[in-house]
C-alpha atoms as a PDB file:
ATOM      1  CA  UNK A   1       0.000   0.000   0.000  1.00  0.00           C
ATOM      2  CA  UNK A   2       1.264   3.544  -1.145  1.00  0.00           C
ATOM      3  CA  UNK A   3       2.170   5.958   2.029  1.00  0.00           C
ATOM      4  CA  UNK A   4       0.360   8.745   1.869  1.00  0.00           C
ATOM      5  CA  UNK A   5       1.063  12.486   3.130  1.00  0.00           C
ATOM      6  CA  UNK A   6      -0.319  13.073   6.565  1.00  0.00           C
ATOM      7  CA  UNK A   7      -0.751  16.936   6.798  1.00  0.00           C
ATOM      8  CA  UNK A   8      -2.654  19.442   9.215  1.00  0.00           C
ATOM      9  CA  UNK A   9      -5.865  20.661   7.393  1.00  0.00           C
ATOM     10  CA  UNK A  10      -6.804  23.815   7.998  1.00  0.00           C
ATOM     11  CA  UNK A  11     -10.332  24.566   9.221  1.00  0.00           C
ATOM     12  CA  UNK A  12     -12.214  27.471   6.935  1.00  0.00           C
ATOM     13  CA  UNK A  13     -15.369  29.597   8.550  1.00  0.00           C
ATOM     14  CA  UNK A  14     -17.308  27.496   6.577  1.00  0.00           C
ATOM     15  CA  UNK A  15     -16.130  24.008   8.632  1.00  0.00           C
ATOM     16  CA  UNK A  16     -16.617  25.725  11.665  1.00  0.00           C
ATOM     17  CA  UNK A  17     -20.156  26.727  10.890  1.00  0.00           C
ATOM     18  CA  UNK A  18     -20.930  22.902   9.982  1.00  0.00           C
ATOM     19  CA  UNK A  19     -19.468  21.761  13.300  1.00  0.00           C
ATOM     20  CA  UNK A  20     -21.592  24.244  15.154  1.00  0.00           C
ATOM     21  CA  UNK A  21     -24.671  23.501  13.901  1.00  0.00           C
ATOM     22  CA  UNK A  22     -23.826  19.412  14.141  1.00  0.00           C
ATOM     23  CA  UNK A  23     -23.032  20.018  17.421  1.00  0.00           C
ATOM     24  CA  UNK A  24     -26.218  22.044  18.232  1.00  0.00           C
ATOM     25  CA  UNK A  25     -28.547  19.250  16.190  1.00  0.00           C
ATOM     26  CA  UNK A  26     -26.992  16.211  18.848  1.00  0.00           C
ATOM     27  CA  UNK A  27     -27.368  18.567  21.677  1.00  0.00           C
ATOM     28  CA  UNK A  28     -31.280  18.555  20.456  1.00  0.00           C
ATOM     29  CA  UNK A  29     -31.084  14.990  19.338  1.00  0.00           C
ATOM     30  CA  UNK A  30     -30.384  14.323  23.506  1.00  0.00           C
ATOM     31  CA  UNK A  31     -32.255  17.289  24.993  1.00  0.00           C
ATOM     32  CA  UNK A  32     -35.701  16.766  23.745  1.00  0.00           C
ATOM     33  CA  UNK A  33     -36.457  13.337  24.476  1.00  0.00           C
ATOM     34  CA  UNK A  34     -34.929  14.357  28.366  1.00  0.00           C
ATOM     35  CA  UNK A  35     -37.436  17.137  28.324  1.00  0.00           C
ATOM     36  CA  UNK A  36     -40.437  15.045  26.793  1.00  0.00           C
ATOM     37  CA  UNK A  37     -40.227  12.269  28.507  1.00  0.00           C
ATOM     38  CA  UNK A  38     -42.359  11.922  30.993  1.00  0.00           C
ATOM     39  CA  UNK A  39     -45.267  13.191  28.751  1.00  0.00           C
ATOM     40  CA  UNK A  40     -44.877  10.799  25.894  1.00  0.00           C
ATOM     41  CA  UNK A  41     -47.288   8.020  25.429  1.00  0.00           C
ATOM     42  CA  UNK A  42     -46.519   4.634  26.538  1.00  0.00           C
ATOM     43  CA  UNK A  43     -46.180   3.387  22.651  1.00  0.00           C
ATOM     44  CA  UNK A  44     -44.039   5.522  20.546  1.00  0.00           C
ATOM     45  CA  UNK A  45     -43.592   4.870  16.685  1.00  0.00           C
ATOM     46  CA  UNK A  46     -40.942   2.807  15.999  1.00  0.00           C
ATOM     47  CA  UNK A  47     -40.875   3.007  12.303  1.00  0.00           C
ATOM     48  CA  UNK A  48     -41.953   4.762   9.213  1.00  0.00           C
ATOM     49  CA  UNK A  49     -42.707   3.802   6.224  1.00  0.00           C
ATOM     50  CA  UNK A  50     -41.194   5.457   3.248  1.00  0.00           C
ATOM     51  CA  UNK A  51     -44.501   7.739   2.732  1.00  0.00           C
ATOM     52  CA  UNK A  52     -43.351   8.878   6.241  1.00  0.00           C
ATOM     53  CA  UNK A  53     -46.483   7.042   7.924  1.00  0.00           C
ATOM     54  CA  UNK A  54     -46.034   5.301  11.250  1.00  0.00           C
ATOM     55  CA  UNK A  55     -45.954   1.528  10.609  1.00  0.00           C
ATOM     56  CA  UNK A  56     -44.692  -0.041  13.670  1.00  0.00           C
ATOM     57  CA  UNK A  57     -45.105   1.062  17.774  1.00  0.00           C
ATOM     58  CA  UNK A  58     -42.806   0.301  20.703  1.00  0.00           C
ATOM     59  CA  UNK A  59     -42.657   1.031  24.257  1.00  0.00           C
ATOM     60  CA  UNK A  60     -41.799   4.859  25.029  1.00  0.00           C
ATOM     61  CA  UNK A  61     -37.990   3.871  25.701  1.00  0.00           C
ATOM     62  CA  UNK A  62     -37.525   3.765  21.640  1.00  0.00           C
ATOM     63  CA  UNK A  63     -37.148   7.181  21.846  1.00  0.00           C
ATOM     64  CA  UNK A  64     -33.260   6.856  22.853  1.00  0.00           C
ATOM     65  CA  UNK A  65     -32.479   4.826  20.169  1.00  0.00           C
ATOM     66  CA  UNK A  66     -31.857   7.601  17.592  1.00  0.00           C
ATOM     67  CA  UNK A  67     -29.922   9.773  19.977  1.00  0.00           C
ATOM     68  CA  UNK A  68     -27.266   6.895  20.835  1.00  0.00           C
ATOM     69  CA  UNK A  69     -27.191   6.104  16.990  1.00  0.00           C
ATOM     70  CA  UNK A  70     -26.607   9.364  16.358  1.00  0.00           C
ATOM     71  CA  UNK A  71     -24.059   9.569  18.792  1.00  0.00           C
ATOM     72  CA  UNK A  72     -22.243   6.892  17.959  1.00  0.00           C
ATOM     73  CA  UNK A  73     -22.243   8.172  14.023  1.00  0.00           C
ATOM     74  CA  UNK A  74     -21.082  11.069  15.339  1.00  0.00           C
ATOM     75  CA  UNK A  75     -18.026  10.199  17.207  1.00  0.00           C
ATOM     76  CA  UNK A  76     -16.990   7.849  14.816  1.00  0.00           C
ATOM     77  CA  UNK A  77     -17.334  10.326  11.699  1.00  0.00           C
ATOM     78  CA  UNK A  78     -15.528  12.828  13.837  1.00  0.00           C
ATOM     79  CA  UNK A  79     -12.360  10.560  14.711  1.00  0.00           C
ATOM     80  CA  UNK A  80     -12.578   9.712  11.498  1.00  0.00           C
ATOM     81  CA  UNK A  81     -12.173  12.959   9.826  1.00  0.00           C
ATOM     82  CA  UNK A  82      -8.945  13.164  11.985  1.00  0.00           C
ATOM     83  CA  UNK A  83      -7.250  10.393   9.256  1.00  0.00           C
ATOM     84  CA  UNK A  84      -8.163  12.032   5.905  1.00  0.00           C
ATOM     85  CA  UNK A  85      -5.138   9.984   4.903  1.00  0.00           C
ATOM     86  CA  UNK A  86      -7.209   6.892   5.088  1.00  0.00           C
ATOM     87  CA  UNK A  87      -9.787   7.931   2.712  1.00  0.00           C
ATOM     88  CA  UNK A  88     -10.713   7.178  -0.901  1.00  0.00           C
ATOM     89  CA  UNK A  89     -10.034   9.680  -3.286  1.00  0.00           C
ATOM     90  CA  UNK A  90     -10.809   9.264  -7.368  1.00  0.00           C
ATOM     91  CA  UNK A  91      -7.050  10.386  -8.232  1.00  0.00           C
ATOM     92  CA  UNK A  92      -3.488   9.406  -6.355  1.00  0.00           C
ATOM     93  CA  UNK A  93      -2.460  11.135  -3.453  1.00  0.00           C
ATOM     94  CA  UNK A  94       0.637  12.833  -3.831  1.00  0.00           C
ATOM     95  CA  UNK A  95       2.504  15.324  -1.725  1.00  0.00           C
ATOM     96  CA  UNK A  96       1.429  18.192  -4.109  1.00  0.00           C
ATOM     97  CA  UNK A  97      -2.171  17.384  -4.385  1.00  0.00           C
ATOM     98  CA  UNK A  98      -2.809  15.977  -0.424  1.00  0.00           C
ATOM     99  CA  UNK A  99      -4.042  19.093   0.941  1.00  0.00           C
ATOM    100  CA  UNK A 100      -6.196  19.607  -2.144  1.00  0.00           C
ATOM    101  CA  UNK A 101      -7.826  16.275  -1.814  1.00  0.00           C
ATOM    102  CA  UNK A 102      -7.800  15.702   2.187  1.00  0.00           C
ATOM    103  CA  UNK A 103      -9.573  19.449   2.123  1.00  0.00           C
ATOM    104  CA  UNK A 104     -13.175  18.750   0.331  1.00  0.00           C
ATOM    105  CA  UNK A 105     -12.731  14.889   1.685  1.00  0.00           C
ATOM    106  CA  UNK A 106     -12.926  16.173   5.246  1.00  0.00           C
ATOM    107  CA  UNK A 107     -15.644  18.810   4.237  1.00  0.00           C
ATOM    108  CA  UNK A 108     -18.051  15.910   2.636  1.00  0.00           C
ATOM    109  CA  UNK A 109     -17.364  14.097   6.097  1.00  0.00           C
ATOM    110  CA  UNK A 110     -18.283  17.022   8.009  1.00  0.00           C
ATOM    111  CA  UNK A 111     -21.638  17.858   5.979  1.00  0.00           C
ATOM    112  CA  UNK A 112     -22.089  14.580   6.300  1.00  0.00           C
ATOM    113  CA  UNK A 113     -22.185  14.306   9.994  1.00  0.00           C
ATOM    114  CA  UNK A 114     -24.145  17.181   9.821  1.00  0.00           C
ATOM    115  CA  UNK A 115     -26.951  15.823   7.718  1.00  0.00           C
ATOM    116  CA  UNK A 116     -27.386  12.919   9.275  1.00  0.00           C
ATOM    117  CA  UNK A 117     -27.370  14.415  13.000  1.00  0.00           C
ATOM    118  CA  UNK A 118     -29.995  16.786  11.253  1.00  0.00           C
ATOM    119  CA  UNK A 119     -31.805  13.880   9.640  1.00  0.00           C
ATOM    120  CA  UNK A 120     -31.741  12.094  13.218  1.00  0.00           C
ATOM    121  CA  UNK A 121     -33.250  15.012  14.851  1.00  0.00           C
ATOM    122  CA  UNK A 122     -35.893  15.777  12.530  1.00  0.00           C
ATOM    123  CA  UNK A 123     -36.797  12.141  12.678  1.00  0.00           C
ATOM    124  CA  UNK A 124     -36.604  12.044  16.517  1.00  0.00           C
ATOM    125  CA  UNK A 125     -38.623  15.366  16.975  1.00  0.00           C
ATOM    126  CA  UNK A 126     -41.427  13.984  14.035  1.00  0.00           C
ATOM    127  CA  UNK A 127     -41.265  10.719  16.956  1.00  0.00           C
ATOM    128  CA  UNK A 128     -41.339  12.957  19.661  1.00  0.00           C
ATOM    129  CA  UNK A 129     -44.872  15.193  18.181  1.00  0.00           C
ATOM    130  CA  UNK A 130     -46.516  11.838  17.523  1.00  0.00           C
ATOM    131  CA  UNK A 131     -45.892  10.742  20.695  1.00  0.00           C
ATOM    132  CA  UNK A 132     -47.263  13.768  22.406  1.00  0.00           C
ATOM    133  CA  UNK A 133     -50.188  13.313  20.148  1.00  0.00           C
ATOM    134  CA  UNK A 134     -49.569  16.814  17.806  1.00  0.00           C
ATOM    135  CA  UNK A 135     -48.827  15.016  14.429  1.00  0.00           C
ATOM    136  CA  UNK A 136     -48.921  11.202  12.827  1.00  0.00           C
ATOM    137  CA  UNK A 137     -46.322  11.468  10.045  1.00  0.00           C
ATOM    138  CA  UNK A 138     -43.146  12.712   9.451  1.00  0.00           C
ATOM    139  CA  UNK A 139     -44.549  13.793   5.644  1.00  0.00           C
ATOM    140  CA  UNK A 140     -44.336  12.295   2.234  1.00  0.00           C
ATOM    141  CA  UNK A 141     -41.552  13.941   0.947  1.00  0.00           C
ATOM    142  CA  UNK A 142     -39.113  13.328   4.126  1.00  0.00           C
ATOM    143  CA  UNK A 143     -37.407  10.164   2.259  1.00  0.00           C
ATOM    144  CA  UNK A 144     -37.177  12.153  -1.338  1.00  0.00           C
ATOM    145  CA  UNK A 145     -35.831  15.513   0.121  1.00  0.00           C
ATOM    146  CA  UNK A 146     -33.150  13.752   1.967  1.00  0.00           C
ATOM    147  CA  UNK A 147     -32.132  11.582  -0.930  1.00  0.00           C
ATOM    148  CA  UNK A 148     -31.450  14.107  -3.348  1.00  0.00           C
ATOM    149  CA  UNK A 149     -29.800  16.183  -0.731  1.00  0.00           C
ATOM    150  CA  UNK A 150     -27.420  13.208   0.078  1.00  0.00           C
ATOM    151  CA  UNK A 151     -27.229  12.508  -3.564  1.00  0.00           C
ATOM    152  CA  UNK A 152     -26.164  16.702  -4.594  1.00  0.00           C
ATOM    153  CA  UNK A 153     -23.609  16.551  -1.473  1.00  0.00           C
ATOM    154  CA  UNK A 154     -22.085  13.421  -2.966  1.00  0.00           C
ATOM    155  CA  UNK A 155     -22.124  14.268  -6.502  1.00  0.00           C
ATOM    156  CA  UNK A 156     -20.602  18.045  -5.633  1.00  0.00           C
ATOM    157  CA  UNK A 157     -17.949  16.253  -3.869  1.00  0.00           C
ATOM    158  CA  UNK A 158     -16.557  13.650  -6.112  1.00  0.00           C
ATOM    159  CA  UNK A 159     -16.339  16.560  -8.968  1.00  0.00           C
ATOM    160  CA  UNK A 160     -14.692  18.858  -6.894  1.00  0.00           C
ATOM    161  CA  UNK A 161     -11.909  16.031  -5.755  1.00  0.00           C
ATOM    162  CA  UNK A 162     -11.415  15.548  -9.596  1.00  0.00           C
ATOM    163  CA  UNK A 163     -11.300  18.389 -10.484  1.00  0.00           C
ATOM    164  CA  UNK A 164      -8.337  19.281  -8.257  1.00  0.00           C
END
């Protein structure tokens, strides 16, 4: 295996500002089931379907799941962007192009922590409003909207990288 460059990457305003706000969205991910709680029903949705209808209910406690998924995904996508060595790139690394590449590699892992801490929040406050009786769906278009937003980040990404 080829030995890559392992350099410092410099964080723009623009990779602070995604931290921030992925940081905020777990702090919500944790903080509103704490605060809901005890006024949740004892069966919460479990599961939607991909119309964003409830199809399956569990006990109230399925309301933590999320949060420590989320946590979990974003630990490990944050240690991760700490080895941007490691990561698959669509042209060889070479001392001249490794900041280049390692840059908008550890941006795409950053908005992607960021999407799916914001995904796992909506989906946990949509679980959360059902559960306090104020809504029954998360909403048709949930599954599309974050599909082609996952889908534009990827796409943007891999163009930029080959670009470079």
């Amino acid at each position: 295996m080829e030995k890559r460059p392992r350099i410092l990457i410099n964080l723009t305003l623009i990779d602070y500002f995604f931290e921030i706000i992925g940081a905020i969205g777990m702090v919500c991910l944790i903080l509103l089931p704490v605060y809901y709680f005890n006024d949740l029903q004892s069966q919460m949705p479990k599961h939607f379907n991909t119309l964003g209808q409830v199809d399956s209910y569990r006990n109230r406690g399925i309301i933590w799941l999320l949060p420590a998924i989320g946590m979990f995904l974003y630990v490990g996508l944050s240690i991760l962007n700490k080895f941007p060595f490691a990561f698959n790139y669509p042209t060889k690394v070479t001392n001249e192009n490794a900041e280049k590449l390692y840059t908008p590699g550890t941006r795409t892992i950053r908005l992607l922590k960021l999407i799916v801490i914001l995904l796992f929040a909506f989906l946990n406050f949509k679980t959360l409003e059902t559960g306090l009786n104020r809504a029954t769906e998360v909403g048709k278009y949930f599954l599309a909207i974050f599909l082609i937003v996952f889908t534009i980040l990827m796409v943007t990404m891999i163009y930029k990288m080959t670009k470079k």
